[in-house]
Protein backbone atom coordinates (compact mmCIF):
# COMPACT_ATOMS: atom_id res chain seq x y z
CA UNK A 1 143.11 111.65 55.74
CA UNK A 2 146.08 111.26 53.85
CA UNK A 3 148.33 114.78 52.52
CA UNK A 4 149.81 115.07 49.03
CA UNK A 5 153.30 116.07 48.22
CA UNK A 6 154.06 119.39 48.35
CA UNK A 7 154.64 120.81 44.79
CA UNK A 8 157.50 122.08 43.66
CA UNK A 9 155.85 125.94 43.71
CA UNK A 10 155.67 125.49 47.20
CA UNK A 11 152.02 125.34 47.18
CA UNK A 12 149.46 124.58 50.07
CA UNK A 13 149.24 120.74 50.42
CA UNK A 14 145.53 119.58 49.58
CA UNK A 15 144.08 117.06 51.29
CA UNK A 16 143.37 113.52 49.43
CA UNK A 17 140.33 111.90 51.48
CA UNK A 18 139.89 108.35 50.75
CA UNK A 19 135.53 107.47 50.38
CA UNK A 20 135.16 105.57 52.63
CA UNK A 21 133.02 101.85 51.99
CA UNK A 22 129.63 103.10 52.30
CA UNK A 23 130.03 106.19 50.20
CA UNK A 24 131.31 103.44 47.57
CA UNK A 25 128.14 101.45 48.19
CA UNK A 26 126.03 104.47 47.76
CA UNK A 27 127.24 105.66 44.86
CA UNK A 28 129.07 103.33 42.85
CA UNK A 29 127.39 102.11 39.78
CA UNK A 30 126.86 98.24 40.36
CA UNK A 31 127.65 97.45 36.65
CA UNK A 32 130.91 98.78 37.03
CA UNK A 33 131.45 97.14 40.59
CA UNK A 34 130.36 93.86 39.56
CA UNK A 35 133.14 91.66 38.19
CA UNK A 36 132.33 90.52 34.35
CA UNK A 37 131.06 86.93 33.54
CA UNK A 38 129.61 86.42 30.00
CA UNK A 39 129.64 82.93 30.55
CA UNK A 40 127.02 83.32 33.66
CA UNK A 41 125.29 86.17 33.16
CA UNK A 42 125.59 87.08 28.98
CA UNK A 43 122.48 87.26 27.47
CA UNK A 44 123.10 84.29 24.91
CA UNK A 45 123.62 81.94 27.73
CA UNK A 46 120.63 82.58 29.54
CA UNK A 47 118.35 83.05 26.12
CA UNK A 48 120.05 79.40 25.70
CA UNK A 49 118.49 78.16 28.69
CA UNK A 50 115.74 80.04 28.59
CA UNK A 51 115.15 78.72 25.22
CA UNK A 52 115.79 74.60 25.49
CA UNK A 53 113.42 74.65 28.90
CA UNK A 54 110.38 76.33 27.01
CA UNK A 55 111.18 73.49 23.66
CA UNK A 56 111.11 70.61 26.51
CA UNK A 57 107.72 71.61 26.21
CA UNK A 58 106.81 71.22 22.60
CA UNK A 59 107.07 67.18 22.74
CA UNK A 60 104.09 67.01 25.83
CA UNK A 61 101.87 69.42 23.34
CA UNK A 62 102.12 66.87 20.36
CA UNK A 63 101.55 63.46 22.53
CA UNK A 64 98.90 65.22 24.82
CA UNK A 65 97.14 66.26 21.25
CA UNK A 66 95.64 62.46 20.85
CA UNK A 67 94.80 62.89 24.56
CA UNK A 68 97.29 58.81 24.88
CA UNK A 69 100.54 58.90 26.70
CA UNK A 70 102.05 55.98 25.47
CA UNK A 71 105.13 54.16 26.75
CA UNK A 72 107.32 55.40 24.25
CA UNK A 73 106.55 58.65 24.48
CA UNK A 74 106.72 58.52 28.37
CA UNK A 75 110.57 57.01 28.04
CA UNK A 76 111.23 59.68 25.56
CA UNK A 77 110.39 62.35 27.85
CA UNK A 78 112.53 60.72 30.47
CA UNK A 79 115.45 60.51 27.89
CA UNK A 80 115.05 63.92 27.83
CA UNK A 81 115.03 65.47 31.02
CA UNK A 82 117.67 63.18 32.21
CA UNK A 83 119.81 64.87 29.16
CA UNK A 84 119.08 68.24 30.55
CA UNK A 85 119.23 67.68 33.92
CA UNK A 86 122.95 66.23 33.07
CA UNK A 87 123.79 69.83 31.65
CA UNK A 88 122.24 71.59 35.01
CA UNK A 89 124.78 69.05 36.90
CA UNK A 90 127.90 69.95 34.95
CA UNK A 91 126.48 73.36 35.32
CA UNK A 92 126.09 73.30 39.92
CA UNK A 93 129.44 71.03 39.58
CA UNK A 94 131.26 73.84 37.84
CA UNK A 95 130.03 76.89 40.17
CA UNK A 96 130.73 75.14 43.30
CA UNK A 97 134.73 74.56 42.39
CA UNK A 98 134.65 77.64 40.65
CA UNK A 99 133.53 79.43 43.92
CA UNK A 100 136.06 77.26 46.47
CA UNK A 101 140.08 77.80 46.80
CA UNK A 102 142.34 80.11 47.40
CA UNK A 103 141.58 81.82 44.27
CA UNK A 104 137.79 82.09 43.64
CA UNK A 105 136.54 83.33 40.23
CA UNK A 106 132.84 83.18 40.69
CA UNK A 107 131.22 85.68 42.64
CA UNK A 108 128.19 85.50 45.41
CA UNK A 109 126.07 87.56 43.09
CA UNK A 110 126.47 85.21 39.48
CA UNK A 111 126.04 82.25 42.18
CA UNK A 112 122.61 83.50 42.68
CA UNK A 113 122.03 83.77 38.68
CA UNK A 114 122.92 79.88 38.67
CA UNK A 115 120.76 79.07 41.46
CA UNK A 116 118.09 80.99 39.25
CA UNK A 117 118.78 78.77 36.32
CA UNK A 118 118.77 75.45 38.60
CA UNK A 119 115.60 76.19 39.79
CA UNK A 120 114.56 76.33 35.36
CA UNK A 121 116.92 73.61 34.69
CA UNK A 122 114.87 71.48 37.62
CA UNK A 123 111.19 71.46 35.49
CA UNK A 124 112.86 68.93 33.60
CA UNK A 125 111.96 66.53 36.15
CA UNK A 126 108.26 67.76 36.93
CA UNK A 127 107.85 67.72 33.13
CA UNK A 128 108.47 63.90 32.94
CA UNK A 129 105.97 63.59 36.22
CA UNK A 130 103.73 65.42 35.22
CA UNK A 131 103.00 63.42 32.28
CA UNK A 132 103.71 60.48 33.56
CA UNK A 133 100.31 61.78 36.68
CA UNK A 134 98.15 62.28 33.10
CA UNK A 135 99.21 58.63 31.52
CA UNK A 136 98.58 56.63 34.89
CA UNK A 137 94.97 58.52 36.04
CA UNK A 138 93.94 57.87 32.05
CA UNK A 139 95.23 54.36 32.19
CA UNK A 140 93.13 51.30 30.82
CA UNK A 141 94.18 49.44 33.35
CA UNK A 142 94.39 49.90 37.08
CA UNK A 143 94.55 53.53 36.54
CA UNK A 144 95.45 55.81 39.29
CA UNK A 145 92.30 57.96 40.59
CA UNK A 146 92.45 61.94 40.93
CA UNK A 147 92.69 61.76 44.80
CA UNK A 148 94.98 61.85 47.34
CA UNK A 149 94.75 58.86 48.65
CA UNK A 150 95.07 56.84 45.75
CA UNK A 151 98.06 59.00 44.85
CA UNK A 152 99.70 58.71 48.55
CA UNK A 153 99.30 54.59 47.81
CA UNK A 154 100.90 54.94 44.21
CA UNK A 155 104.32 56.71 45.62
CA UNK A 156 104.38 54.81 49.17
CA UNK A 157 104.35 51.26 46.91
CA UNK A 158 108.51 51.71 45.74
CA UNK A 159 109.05 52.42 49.49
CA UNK A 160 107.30 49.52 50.82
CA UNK A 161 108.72 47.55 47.92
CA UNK A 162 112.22 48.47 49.20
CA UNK A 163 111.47 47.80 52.98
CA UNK A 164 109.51 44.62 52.61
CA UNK A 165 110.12 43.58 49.20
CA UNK A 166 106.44 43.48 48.59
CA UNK A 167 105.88 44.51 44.22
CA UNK A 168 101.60 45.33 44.83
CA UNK A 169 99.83 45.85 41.87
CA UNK A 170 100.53 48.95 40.42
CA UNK A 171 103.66 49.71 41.85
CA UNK A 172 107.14 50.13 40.13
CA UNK A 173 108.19 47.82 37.14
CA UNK A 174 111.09 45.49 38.11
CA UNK A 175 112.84 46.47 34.82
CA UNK A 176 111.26 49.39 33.33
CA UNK A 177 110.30 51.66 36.50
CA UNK A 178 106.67 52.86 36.58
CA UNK A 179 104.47 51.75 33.63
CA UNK A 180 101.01 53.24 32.32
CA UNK A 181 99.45 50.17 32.53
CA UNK A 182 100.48 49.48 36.59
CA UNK A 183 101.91 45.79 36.32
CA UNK A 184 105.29 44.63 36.13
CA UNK A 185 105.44 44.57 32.59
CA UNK A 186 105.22 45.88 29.01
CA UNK A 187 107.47 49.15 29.85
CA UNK A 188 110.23 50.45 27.59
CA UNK A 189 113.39 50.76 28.87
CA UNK A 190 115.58 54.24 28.83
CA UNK A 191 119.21 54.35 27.32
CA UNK A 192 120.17 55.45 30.90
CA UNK A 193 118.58 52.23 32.35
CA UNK A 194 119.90 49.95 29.78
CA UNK A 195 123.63 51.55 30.12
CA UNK A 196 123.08 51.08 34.38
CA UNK A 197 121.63 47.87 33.72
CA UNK A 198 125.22 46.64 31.57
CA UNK A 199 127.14 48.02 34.20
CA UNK A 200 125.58 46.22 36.74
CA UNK A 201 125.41 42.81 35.05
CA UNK A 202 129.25 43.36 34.64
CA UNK A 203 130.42 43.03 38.10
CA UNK A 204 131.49 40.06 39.25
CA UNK A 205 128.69 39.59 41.81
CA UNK A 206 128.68 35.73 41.25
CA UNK A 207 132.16 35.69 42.17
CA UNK A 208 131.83 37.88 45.03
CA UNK A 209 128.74 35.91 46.51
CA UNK A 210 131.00 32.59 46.50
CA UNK A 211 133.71 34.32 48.00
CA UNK A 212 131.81 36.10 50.71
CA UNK A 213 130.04 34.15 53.51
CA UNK A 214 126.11 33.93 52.35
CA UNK A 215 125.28 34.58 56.26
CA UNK A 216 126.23 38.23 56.07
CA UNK A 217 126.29 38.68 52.06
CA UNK A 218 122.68 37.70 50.80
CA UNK A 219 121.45 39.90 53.71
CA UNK A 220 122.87 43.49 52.34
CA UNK A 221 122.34 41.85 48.60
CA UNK A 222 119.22 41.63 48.60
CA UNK A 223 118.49 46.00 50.24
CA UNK A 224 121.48 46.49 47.70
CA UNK A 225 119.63 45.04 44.38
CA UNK A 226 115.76 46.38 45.96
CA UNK A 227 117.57 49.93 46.16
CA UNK A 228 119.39 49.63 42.41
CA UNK A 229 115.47 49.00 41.83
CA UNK A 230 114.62 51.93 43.46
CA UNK A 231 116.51 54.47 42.00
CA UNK A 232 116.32 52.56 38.29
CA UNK A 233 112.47 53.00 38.14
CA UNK A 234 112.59 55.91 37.14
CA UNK A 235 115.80 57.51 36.44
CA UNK A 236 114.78 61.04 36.01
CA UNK A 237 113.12 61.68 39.77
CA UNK A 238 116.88 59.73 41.03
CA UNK A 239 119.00 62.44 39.01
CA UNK A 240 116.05 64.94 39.62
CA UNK A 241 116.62 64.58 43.31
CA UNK A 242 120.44 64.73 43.38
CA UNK A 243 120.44 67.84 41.32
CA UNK A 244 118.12 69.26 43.85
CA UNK A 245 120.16 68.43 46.61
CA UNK A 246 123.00 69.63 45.16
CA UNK A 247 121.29 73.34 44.22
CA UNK A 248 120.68 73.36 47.75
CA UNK A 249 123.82 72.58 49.06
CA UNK A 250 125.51 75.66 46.84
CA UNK A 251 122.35 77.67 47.82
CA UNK A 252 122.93 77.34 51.98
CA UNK A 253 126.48 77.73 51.25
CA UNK A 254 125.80 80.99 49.50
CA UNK A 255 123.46 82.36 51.46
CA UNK A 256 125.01 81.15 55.47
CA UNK A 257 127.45 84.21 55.02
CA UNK A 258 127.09 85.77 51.16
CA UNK A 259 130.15 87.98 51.96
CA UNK A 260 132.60 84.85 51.98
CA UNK A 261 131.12 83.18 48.70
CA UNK A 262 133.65 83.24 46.30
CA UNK A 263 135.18 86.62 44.74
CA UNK A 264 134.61 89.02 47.22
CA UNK A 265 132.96 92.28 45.66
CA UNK A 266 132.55 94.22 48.79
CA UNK A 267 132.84 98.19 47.02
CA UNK A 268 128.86 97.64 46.26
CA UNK A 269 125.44 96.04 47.01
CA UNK A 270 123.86 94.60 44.00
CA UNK A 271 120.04 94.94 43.98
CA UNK A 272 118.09 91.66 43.08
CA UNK A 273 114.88 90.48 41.14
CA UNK A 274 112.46 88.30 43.44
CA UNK A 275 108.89 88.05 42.32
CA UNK A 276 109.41 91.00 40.38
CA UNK A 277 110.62 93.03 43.48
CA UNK A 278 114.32 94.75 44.09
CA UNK A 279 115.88 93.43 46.80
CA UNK A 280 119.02 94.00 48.46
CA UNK A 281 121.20 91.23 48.33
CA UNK A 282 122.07 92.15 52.40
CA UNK A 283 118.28 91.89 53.27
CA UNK A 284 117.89 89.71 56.06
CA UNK A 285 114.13 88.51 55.06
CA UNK A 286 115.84 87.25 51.76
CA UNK A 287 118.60 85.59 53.41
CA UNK A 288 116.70 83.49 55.73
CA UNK A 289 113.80 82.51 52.86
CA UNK A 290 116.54 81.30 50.87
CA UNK A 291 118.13 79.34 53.60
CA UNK A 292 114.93 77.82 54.65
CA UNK A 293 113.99 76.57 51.19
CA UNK A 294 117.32 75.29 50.26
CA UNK A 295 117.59 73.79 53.35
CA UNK A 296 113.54 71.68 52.81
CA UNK A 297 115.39 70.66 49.50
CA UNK A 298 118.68 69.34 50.52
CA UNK A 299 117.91 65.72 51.21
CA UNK A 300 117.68 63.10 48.58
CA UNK A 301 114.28 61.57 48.12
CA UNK A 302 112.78 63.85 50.95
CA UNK A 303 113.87 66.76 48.38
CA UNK A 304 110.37 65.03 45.69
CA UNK A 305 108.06 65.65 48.37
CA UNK A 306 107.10 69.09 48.24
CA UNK A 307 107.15 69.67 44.78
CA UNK A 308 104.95 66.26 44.14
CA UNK A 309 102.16 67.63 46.57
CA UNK A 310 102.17 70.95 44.77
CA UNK A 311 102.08 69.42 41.09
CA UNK A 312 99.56 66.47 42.59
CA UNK A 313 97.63 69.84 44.21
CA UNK A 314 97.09 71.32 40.42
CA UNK A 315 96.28 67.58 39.12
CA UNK A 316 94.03 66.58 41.44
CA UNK A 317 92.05 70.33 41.46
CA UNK A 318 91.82 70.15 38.14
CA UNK A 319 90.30 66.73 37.65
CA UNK A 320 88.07 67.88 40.90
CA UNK A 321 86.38 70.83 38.69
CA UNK A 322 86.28 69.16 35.45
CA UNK A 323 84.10 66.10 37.10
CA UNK A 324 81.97 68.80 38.97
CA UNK A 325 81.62 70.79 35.71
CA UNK A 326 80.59 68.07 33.10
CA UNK A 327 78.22 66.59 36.04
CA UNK A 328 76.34 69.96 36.43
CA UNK A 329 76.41 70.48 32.76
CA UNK A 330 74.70 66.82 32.50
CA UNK A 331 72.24 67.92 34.79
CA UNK A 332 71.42 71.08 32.98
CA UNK A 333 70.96 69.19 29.74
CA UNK A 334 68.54 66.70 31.75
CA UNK A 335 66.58 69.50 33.28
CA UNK A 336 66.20 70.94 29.85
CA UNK A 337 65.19 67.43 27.96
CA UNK A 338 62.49 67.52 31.07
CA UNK A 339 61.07 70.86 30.07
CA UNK A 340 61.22 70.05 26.10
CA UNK A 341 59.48 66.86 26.33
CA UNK A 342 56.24 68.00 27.97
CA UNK A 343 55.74 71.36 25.31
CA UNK A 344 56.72 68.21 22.40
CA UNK A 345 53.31 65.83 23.55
């Protein structure tokens, strides 16, 4: 308790109490707690966001409509969500130096908002994969089957190609990354690839190979040019998976102590949206979901995994009841010609 000066009338000193912090939590509006960030949370920015995710769509609707995938269309696509996922980099890159310092700016509640958008930002890369699942099972040749098996043999084949330097049928192109058709060739190459490619055909390898002793060199040459193959297949799941891991790096840094994530706003508790629930953004339960889902996401490569058995889950489950539907409608329609054709004689 703290005493006022006594006025000049002489008057009875009244007592000033200071709220204390959980009066302030209680009771303060969070609006008015909350430091201001247009550029995070204004409504344009996320109806932006909101709005180029939802258009990434409107491409897959018109090449879907002749029920082809071609290879132009599929590089397209991957042009595209390698563009967007570029933005969602600049976007995690910004936050995290935004948050660190001496002088933070960005606060642990509009961190969560941009680990929202990440998580939008990241269907660029299940977009791409998705199609790309559709062109391969409706292939003309070698075609992937709807099963798991056939799928687990399709996305093991750049691994095995990296370990053993075995190129199966059907595995990744040596210049194009994965192609419709499942050989080595007849793929279109992305801007992204082509620009990589340059850059790669620019350093003075040659020069470095006669300089170095071929005993040790060719050795770590030839994991070095398999893995430049790798991650130049396809260039969307590389930067797909790097944006991932960075999202989750942010996300366990937020969410290991929220309190100490950039500009402190300790006079309130903002209430969150999850799954169309308010939460408390000091619940426990929410605090160690989010730590154990950033943390299945945080390393590269490892980070695909998950979401390719979930998307391979819808793709295979849907291809299961389509078969199962058109074969008991065929049997229907046999049954029926069987019960017509004795009435017709």
């Amino acid at each position: 308790m703290r005493l006022n000066e006594t006025t000049a009338g002489g008057a009875t000193p009244v007592p000033n109490v200071c709220p204390s912090p959980s009066l302030l939590i209680t009771t303060m509006d969070p609006s008015k707690c909350i430091p201001a960030n247009p550029d995070i949370s204004g409504i344009g920015v996320r109806i932006a966001i909101y709005a180029q995710n939802l258009l990434c769509f409107l491409p897959i609707i018109f090449y879907l409509y002749d029920g082809e995938i071609s290879l132009d269309e599929l590089a397209g696509i991957q042009d595209q969500s390698t563009g967007m996922l570029a933005i969602a980099f600049a976007i995690l890159i910004t936050t995290a130096s935004l948050a660190a310092g001496g002088n933070p700016t960005v606060s642990n509640y509009h961190a969560f908002i941009i680990l929202g958008l990440s998580w939008m930002n990241n269907t660029s890369t299940w977009i791409w994969f998705i199609l790309y699942a559709y062109a391969r099972s409706t292939a003309k040749y070698k075609p992937i089957g709807a099963t798991w098996p056939a799928w687990r043999t399709a996305l093991w084949s750049p691994v095995r190609t990296y370990l053993h330097g075995l190129d199966p049928a059907g595995s990744y192109d040596s210049a194009t990354g994965p192609t419709i058709q499942g050989g080595e060739n007849g793929g279109q190459q992305t801007r992204f690839q082509k620009a990589v490619k340059h850059f790669w055909n620019s350093l003075p390898i040659q020069w470095l190979r006669a300089v170095c002793r071929p005993v040790w060199w060719s050795k770590p040459m030839i994991y070095l040019r398999r893995f430049a193959r790798l991650t130049l297949a396809a260039p969307v799941l590389t930067v797909g998976s790097l944006h991932l891991s960075l999202m989750a790096a942010i996300g366990i840094w937020l969410w290991h102590d929220p309190a100490r994530f950039g500009l402190p706003i300790d006079q309130c508790t903002p209430m969150l949206t999850v799954f169309g629930a308010s939460v408390s953004f000091k619940s426990t339960p929410l605090r160690i979901f989010s730590l154990t889902m950033y943390s299945l996401l945080l390393i590269p490569g490892l980070n695909l995994l998950p979401p390719f058995a979930f998307f391979l889950f819808l793709h295979i489950s849907y291809n299961h009841v389509r078969t199962r539907f058109h074969t008991v409608s065929g049997h229907q329609e046999q049954e029926r010609e069987v019960r017509i054709q004795p009435a017709s004689l």
